[in-house]
Structures are given as structure tokens and as C-alpha cells.
C-alpha atoms as a PDB file:
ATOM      1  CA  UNK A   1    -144.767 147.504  41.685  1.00  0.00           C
ATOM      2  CA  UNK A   2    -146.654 150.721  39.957  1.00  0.00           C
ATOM      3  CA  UNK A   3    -149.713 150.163  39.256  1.00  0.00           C
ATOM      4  CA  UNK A   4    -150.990 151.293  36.046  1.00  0.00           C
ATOM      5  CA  UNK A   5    -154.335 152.436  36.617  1.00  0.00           C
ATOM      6  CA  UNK A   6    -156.647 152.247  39.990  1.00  0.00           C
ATOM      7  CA  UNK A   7    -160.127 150.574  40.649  1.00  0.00           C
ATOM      8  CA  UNK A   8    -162.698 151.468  42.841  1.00  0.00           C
ATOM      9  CA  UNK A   9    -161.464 149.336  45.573  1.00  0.00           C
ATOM     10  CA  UNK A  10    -158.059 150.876  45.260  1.00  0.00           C
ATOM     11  CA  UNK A  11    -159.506 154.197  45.310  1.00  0.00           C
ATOM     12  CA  UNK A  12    -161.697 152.611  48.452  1.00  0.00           C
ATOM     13  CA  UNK A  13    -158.576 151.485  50.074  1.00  0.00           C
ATOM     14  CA  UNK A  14    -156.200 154.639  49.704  1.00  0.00           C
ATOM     15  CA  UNK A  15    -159.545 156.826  50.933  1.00  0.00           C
ATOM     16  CA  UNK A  16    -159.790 154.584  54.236  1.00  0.00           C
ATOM     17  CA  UNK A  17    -156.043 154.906  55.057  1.00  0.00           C
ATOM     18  CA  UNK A  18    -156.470 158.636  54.743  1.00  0.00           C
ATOM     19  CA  UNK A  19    -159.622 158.602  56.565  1.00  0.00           C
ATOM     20  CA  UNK A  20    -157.782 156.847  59.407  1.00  0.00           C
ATOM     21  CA  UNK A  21    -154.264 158.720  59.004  1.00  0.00           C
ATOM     22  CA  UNK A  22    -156.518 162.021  59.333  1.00  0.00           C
ATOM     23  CA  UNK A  23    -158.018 160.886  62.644  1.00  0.00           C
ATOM     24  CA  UNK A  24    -155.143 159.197  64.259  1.00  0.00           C
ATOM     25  CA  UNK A  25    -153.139 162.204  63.636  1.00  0.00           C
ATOM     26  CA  UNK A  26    -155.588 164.821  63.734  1.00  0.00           C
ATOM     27  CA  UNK A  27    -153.947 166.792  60.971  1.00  0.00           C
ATOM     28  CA  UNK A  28    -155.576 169.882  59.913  1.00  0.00           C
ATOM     29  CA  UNK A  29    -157.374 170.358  56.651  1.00  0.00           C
ATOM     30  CA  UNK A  30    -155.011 171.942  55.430  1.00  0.00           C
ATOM     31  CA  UNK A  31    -152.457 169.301  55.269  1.00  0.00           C
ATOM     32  CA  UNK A  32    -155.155 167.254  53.650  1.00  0.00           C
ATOM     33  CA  UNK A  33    -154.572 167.113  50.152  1.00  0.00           C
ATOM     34  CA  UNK A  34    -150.401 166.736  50.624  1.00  0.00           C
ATOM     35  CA  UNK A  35    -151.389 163.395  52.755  1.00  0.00           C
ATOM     36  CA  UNK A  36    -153.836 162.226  50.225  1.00  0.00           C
ATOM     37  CA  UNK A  37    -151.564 162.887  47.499  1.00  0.00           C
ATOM     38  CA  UNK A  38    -148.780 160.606  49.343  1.00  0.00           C
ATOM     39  CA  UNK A  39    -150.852 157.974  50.100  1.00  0.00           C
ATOM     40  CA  UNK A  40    -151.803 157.650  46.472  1.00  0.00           C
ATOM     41  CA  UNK A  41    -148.097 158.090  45.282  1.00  0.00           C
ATOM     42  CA  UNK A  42    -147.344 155.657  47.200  1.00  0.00           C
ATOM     43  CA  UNK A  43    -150.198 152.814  46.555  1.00  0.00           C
ATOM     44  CA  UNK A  44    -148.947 153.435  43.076  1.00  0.00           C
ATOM     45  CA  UNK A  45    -145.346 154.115  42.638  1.00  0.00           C
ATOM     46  CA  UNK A  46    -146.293 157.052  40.280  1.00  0.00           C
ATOM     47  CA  UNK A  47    -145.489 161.099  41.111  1.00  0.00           C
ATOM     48  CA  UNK A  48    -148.199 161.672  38.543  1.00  0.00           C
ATOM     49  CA  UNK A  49    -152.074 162.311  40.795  1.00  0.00           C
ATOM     50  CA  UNK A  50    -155.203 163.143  39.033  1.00  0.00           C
ATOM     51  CA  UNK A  51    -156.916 165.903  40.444  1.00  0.00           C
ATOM     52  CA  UNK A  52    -160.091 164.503  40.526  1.00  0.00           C
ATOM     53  CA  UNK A  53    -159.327 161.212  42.598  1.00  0.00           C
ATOM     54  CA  UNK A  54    -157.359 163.580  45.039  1.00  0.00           C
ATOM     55  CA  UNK A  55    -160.382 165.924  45.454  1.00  0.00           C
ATOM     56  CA  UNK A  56    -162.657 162.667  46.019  1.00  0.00           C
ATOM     57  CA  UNK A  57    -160.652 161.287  48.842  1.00  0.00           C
ATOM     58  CA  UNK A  58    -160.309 164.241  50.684  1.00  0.00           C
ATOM     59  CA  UNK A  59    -163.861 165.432  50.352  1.00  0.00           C
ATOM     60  CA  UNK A  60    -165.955 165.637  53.605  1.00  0.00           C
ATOM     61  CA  UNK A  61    -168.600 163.348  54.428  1.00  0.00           C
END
């Protein structure tokens, strides 16, 4: 089911997959944002990304 818009615990759960994804597989940075974007694709069923939540989960701590 697509979800029409996220909260911040969605946002907190799709970040903490990629966190873990990240680390398990110890992908490089720069297959970062095509993982994030995935991830969130497919938490929501939608093609459509914004930017901005994409740049927030793969930001560095």
C-alpha cells in the first residue's frame, strides 16, 4: 500500500535501514543515494523522491 505522505518516524525508519544496509554491505558513497532512493521507493510504493528527504538520509553523522 503507497503511502501518501511520510512522518518523521517513517523518515526515522527508512534512515535506519539505510544506515544498516550501508554497513552490512559496506557500499561505497557513491552508491549511497541510489540505495536511499530504493529504500524510500519502496517504503512507499511511489517512483516519485524528494530531494530533500534523500539528501537527509544519506547525510553523514
Amino acid at each position: 500500500m503507497a503511502k501518501s505522505h511520510l512522518t518523521a518516524l517513517d523518515a526515522d525508519i527508512i534512515r535506519s535501514a539505510f544506515l544498516k544496509e550501508v554497513h552490512e554491505s559496506k557500499a561505497p558513497e557513491s552508491q549511497w543515494r541510489e540505495m536511499a532512493m530504493q529504500l524510500i521507493q519502496s517504503y512507499t510504493g511511489q517512483m516519485e523522491v524528494d530531494p530533500d528527504m534523500l539528501d537527509w538520509i544519506i547525510r553523514r553523522l
